[in-house]
Protein backbone atom coordinates (compact mmCIF):
# COMPACT_ATOMS: atom_id res chain seq x y z
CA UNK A 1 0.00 0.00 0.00
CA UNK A 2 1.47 3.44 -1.07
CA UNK A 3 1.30 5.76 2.07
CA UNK A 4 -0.09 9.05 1.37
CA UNK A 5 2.14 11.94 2.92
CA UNK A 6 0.15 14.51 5.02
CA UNK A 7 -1.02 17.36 2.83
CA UNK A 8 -0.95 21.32 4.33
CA UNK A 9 -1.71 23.08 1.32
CA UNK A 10 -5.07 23.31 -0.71
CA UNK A 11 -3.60 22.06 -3.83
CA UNK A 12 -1.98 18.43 -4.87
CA UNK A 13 1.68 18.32 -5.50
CA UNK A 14 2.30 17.38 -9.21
CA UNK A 15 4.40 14.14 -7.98
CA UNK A 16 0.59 13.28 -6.26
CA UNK A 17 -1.31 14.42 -9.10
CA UNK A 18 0.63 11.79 -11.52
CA UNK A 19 0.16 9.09 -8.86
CA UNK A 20 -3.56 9.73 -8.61
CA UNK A 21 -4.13 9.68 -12.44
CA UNK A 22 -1.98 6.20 -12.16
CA UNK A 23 -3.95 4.90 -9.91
CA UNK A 24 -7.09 5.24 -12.23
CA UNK A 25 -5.73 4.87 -15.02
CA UNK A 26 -4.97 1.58 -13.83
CA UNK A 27 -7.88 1.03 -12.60
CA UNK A 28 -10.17 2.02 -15.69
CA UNK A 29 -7.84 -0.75 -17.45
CA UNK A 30 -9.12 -3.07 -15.06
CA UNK A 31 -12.50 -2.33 -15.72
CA UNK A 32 -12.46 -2.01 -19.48
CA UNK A 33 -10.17 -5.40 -19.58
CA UNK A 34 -13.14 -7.69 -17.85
CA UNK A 35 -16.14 -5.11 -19.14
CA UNK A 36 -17.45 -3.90 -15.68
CA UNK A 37 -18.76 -0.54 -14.63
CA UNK A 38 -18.01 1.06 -10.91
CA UNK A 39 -20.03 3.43 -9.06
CA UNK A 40 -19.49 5.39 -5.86
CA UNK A 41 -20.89 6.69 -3.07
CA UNK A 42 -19.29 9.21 -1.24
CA UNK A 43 -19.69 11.25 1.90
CA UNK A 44 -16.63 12.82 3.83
CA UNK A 45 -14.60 13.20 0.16
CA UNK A 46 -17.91 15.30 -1.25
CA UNK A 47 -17.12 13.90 -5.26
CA UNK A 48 -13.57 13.69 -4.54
CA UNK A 49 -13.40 10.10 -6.26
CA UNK A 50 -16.37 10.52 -8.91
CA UNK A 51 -14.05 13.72 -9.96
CA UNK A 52 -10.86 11.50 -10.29
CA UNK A 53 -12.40 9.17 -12.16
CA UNK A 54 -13.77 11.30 -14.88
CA UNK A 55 -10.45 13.18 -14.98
CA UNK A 56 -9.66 10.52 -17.47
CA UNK A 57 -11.33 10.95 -21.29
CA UNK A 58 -13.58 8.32 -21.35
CA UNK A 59 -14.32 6.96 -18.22
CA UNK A 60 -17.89 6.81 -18.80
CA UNK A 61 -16.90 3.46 -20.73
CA UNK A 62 -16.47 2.25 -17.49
CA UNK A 63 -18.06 4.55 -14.63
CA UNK A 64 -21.68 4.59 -14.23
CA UNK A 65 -22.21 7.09 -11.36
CA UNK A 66 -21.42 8.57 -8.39
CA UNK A 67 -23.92 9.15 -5.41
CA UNK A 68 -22.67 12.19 -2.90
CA UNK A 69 -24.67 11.38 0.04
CA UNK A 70 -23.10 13.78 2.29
CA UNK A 71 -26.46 13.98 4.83
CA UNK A 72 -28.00 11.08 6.46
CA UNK A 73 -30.81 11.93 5.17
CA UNK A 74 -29.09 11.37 1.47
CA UNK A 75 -27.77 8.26 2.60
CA UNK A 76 -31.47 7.01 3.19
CA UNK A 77 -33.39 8.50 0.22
CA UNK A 78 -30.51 7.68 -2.35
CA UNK A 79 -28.46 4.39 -1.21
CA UNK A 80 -31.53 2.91 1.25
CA UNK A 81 -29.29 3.08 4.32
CA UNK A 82 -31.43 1.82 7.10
CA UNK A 83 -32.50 4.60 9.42
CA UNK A 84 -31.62 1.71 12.29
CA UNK A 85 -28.07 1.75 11.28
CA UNK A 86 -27.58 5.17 11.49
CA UNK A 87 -29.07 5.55 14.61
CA UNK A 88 -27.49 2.78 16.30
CA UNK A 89 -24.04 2.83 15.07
CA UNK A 90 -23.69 6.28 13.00
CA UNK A 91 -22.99 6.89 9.50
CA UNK A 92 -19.13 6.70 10.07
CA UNK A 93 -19.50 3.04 10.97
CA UNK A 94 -18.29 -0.63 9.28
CA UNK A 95 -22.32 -1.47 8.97
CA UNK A 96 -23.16 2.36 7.29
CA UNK A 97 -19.95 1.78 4.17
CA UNK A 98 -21.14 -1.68 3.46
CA UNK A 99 -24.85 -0.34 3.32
CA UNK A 100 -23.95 2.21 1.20
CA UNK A 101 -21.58 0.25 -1.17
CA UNK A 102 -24.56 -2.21 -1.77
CA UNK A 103 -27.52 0.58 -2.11
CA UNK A 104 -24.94 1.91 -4.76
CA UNK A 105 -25.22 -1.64 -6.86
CA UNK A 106 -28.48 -1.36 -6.34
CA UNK A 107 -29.52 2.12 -7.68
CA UNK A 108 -26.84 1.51 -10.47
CA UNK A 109 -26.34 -0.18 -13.07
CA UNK A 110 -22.51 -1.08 -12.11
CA UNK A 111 -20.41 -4.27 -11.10
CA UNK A 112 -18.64 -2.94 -8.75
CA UNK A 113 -19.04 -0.26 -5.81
CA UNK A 114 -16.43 1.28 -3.62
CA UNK A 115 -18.32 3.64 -0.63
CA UNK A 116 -16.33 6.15 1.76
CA UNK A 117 -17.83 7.81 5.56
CA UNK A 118 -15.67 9.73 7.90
CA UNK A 119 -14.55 12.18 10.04
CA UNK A 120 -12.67 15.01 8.01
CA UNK A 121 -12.76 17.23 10.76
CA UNK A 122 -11.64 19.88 12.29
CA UNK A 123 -14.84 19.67 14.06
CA UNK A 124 -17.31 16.25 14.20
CA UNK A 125 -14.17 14.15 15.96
CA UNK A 126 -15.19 12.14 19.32
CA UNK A 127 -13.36 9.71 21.67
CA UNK A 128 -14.51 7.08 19.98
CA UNK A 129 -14.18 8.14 16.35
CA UNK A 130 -11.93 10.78 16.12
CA UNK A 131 -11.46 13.32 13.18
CA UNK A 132 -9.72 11.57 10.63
CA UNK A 133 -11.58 8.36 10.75
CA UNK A 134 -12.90 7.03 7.39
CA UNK A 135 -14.66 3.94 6.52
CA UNK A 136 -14.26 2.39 3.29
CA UNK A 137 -16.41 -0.82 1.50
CA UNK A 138 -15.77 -2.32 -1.85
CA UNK A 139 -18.55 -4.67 -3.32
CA UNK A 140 -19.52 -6.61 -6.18
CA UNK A 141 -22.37 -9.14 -6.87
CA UNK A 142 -20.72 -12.83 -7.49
CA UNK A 143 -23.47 -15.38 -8.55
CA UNK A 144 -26.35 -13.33 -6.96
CA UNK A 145 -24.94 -12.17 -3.41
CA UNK A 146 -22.82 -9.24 -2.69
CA UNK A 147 -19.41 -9.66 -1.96
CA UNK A 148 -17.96 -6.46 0.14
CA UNK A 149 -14.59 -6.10 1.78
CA UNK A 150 -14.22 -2.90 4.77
CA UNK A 151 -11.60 -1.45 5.95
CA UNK A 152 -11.21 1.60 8.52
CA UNK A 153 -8.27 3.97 8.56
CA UNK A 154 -7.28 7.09 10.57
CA UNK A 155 -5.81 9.39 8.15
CA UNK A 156 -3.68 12.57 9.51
CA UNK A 157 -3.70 16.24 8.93
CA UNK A 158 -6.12 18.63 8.29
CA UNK A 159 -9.62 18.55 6.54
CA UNK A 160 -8.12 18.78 3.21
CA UNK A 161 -5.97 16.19 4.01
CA UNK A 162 -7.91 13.94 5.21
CA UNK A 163 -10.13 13.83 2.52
CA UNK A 164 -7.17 13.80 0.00
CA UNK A 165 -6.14 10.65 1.53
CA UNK A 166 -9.41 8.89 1.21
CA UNK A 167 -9.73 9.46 -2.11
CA UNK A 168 -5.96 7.57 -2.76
CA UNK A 169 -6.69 4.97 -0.16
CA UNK A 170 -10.62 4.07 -1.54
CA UNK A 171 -9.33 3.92 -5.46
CA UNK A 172 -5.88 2.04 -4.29
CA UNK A 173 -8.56 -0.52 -1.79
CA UNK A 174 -10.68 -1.07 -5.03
CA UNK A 175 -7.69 -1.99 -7.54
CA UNK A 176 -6.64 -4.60 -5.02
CA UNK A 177 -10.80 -5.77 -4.59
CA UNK A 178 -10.47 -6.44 -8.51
């Protein structure tokens, strides 16, 4: 896994700028290779993926959509997150990204799903899930049933930052989900 250095200033380096368009334009060989489309859904990085991904000429060959369900309320009305879920365990949670990542599938006409929640901070941090937290889920339907793989990480820095670093970590978690 390529570690993402800390980020101060508003604007990508041109050294992470290459990497990121590397990163999908590995990944949109991926897709186009086996014929699949992706979809997102997004909350703490706002578009941040959706707007890597069409970065590239001709993603839509292989990116369907992006959902940026940024209020709980979006996450029920768009993606069918349980109101439950969101009350019991929060929308930055393991249970919220994998609900998310499937409601994507499922208002989509993708293969594949990749879903992001955190905490990008400065404010919104607790003891238990402190700024900088972000869930991520990766899923894909094999023979019928959804397959999805989580992972949490507790990215440095500030809000920029943060949600800089999701963006590389969610596109880097989905190459290796391929």
């Amino acid at each position: 896994m390529v570690r993402i250095p800390v980020l101060l200033k508003k604007s990508m380096t041109n050294k992470l700028k290459k990497n990121l368009i590397l990163i999908v334009e590995q990944l949109a060989e991926q897709l186009m290779s086996e014929n699949k489309m992706l979809t997102v859904a997004e909350s703490c990085t706002g578009g941040g993926i959706a707007s890597a991904l069409t970065d590239l000429s001709g993603s839509s060959v292989w990116f369907e959509r992006g959902f940026v369900t940024y209020s709980n309320q979006a996450k029920r009305e768009m993606l069918g997150v349980s109101e439950l879920t969101l009350k019991q365990v929060g929308a930055v949670s393991q249970e919220t990204v994998i609900e998310m990542a499937e409601g994507a599938l499922k208002h989509s006409h993708a293969d594949y799903s990749l879903s992001v929640s955190g905490i990008a901070g400065p404010t919104g941090g607790s003891v238990d899930k402190p700024v900088g937290l972000v869930w991520f889920a990766w899923c894909k339907t094999v023979n019928g049933e959804n397959s999805v793989s989580t992972e949490q990480h507790i990215f440095s820095g500030d809000r920029h930052a943060v949600r800089e670093q999701a963006v590389f970590y969610a596109l880097e978690g989905l190459i290796k989900f391929l």
